[in-house]
C-alpha atoms as a PDB file:
ATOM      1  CA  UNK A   1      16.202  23.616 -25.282  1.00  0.00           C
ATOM      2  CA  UNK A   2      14.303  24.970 -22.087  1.00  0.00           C
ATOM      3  CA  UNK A   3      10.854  23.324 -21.189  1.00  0.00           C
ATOM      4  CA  UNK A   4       8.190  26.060 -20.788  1.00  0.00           C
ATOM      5  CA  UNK A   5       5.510  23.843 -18.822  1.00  0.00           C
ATOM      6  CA  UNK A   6       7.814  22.496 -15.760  1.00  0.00           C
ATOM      7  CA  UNK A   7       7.905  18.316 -15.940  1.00  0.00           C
ATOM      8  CA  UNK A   8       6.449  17.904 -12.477  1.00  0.00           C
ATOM      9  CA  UNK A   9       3.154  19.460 -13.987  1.00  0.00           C
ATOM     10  CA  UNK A  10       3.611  17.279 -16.890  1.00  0.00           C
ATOM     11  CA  UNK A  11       3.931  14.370 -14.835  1.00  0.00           C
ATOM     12  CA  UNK A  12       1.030  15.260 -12.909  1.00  0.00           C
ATOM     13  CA  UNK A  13      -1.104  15.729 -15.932  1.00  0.00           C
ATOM     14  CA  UNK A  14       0.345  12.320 -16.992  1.00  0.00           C
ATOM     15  CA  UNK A  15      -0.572  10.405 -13.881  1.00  0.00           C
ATOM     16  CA  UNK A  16      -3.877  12.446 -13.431  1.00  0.00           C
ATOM     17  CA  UNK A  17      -5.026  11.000 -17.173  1.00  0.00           C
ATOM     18  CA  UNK A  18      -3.465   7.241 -16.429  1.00  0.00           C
ATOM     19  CA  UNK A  19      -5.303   7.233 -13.058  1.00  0.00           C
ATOM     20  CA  UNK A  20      -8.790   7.927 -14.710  1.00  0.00           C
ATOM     21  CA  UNK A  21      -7.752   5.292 -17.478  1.00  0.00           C
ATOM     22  CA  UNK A  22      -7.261   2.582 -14.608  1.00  0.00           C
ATOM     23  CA  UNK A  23     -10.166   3.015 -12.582  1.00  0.00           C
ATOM     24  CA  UNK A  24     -12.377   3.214 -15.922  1.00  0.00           C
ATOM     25  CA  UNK A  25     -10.318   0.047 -16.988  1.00  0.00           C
ATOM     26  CA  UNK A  26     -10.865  -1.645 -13.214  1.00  0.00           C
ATOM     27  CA  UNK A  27     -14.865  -1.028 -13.760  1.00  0.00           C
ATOM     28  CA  UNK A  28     -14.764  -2.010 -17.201  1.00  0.00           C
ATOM     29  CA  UNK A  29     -13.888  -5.449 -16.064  1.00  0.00           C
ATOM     30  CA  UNK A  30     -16.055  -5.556 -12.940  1.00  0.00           C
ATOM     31  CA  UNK A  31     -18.750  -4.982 -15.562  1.00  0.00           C
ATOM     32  CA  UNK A  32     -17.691  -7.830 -17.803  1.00  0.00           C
ATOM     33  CA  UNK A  33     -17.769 -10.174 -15.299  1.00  0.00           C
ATOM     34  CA  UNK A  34     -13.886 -10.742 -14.757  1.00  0.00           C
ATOM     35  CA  UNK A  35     -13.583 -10.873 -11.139  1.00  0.00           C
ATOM     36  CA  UNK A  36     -10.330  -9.056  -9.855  1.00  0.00           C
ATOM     37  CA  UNK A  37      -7.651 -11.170  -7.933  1.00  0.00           C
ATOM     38  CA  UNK A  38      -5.161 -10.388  -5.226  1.00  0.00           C
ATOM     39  CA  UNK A  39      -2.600  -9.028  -7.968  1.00  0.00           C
ATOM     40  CA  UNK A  40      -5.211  -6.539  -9.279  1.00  0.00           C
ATOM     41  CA  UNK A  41      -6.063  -5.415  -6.382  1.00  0.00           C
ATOM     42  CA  UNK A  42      -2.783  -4.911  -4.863  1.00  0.00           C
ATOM     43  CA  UNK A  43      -1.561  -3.170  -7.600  1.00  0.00           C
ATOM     44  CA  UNK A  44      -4.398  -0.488  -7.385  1.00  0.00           C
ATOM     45  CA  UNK A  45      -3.586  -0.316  -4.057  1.00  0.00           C
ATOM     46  CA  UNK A  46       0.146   0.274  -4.664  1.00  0.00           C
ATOM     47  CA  UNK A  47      -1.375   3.400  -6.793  1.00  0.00           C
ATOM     48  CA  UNK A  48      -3.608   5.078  -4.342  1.00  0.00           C
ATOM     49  CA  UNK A  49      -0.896   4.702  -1.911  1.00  0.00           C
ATOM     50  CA  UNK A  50       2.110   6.318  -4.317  1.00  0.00           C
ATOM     51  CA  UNK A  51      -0.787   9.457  -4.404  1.00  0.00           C
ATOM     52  CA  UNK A  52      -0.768   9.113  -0.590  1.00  0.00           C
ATOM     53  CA  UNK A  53      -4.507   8.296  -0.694  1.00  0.00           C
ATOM     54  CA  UNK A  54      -4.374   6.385   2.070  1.00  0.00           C
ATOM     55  CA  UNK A  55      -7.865   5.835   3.091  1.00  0.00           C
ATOM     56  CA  UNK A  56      -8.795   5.433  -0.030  1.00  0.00           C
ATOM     57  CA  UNK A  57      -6.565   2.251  -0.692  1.00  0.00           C
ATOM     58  CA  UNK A  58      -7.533   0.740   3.296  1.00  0.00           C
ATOM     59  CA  UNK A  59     -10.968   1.008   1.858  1.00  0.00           C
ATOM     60  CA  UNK A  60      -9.896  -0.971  -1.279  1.00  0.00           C
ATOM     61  CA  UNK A  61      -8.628  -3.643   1.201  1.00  0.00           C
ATOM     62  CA  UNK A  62     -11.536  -4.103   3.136  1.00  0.00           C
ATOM     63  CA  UNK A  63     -13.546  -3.889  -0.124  1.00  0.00           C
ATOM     64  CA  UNK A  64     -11.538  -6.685  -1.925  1.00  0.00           C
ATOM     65  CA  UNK A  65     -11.582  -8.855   2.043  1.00  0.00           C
ATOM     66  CA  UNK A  66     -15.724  -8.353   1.350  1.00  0.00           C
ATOM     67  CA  UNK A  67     -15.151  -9.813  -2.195  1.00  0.00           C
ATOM     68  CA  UNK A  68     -13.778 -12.964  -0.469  1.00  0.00           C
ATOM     69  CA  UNK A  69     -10.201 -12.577  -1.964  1.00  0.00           C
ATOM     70  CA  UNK A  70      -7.450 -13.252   0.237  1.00  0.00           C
ATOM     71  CA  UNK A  71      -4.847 -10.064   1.085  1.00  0.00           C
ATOM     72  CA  UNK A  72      -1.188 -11.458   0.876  1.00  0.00           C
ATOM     73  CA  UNK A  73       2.238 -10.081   2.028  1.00  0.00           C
ATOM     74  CA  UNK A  74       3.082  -7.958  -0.717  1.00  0.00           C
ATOM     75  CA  UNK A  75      -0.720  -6.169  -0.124  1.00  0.00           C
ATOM     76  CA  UNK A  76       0.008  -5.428   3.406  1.00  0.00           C
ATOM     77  CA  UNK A  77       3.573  -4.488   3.221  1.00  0.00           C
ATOM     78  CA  UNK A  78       2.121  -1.958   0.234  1.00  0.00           C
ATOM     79  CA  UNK A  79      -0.246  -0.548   3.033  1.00  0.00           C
ATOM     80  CA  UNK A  80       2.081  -0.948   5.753  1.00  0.00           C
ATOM     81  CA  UNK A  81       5.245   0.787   4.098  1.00  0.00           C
ATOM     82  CA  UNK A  82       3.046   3.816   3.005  1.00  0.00           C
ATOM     83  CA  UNK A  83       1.537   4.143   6.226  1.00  0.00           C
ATOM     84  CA  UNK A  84       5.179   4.483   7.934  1.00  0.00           C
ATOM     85  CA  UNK A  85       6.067   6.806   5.708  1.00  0.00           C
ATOM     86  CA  UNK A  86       3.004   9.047   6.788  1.00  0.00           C
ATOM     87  CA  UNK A  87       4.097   8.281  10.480  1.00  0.00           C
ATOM     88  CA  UNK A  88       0.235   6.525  10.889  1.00  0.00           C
ATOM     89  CA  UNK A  89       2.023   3.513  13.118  1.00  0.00           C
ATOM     90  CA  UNK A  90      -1.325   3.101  14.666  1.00  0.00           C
ATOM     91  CA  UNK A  91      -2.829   2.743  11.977  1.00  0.00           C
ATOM     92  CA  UNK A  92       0.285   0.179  10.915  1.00  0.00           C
ATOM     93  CA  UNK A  93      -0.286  -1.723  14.210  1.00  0.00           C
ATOM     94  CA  UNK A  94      -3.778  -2.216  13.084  1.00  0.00           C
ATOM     95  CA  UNK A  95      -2.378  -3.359   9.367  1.00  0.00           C
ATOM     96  CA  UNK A  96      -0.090  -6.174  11.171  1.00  0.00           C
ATOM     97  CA  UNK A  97      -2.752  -7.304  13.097  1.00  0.00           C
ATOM     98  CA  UNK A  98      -4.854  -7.785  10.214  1.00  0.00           C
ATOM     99  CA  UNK A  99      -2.071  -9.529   8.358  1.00  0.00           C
ATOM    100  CA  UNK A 100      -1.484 -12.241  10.850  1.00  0.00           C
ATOM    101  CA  UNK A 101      -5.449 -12.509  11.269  1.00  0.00           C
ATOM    102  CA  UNK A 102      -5.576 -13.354   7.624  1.00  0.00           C
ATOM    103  CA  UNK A 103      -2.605 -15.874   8.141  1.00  0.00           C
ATOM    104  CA  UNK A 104       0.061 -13.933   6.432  1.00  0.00           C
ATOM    105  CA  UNK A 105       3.132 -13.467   8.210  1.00  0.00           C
ATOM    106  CA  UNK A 106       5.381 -10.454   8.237  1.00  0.00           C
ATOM    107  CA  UNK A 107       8.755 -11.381   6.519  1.00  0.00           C
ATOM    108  CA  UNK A 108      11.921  -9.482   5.821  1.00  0.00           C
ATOM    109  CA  UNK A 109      10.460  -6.529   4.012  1.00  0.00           C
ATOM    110  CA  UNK A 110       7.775  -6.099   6.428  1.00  0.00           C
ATOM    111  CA  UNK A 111      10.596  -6.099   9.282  1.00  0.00           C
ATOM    112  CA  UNK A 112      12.538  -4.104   7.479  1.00  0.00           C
ATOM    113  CA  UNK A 113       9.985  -1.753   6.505  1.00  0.00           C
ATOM    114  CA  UNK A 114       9.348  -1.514   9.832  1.00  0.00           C
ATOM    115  CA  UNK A 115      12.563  -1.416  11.793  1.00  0.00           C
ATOM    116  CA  UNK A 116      13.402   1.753   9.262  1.00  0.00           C
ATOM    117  CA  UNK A 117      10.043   3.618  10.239  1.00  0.00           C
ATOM    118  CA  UNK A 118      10.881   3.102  13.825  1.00  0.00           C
ATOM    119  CA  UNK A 119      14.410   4.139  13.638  1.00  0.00           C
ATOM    120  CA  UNK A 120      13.595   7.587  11.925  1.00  0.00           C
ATOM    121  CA  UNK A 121      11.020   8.655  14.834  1.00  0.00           C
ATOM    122  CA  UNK A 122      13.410   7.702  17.193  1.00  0.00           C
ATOM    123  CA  UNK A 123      11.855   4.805  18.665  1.00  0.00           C
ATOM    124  CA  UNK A 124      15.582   2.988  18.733  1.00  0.00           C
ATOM    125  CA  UNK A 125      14.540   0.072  21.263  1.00  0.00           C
ATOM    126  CA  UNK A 126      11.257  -1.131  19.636  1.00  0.00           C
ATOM    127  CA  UNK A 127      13.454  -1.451  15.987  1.00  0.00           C
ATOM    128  CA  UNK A 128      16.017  -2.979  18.083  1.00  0.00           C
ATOM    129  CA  UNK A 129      13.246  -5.299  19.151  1.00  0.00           C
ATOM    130  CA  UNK A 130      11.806  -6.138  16.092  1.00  0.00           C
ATOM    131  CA  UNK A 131      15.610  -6.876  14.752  1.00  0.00           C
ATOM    132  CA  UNK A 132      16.221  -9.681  17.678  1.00  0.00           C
ATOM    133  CA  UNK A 133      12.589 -10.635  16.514  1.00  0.00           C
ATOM    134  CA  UNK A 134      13.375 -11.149  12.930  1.00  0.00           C
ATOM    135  CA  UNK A 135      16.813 -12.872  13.611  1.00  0.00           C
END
């Protein structure tokens, strides 16, 4: 049996109507009183950066730093690994600097993340760099 409506629109239609259900959820329980935590919030950044809403989910960051909750490695390697695959590495530089500013350190996946980025725009001796680094 052949599909009429292609499954990319389906899946769009499908994430389109989930995305509206999680914000209305998120503000939902910002008006009941339930204060978000780091795992919230990363995970809604994780989704506005899989839609490549980039600024969007840096805004989210700074919003939830306002809120006095504390960014951790999985947050910024979220940011940092959608960001590289944009080819925004100043705007990754500026995630890093953040992340060590906030006393989280970048670990394998962050290197990794990294070194990968690097590699595929050709910039061989700064990934080469950040392997001795991370060794």
């Amino acid at each position: 049996m052949r599909l009429l409506i292609p499954p990319n629109f389906i899946v769009s239609v499908v994430w389109g109507i989930l995305r509206r259900l999680i914000k209305a959820l998120f503000i939902e329980m910002l008006d009941e009183g339930v204060r978000p935590n780091v795992v919230t919030f990363t995970v809604l950044i994780d989704s506005l950066c899989k839609q490549l809403r980039l600024q969007e989910a840096r805004e989210l960051l700074d919003w939830m730093i306002d809120r006095g909750e504390h960014p951790n490695t999985v947050t910024y390697n979220t940011l940092i690994d959608a960001h590289c695959k944009q080819g925004s590495m100043e705007k990754v530089n500026a995630l890093l600097d953040s992340m060590i500013q906030r006393g989280q350190h970048p670990e394998t996946v962050t290197f990794s993340t990294l070194i990968d980025a690097l590699s595929k725009v050709g910039r061989m001796e700064e990934a080469n760099s950040l392997f001795e680094l991370m060794i």
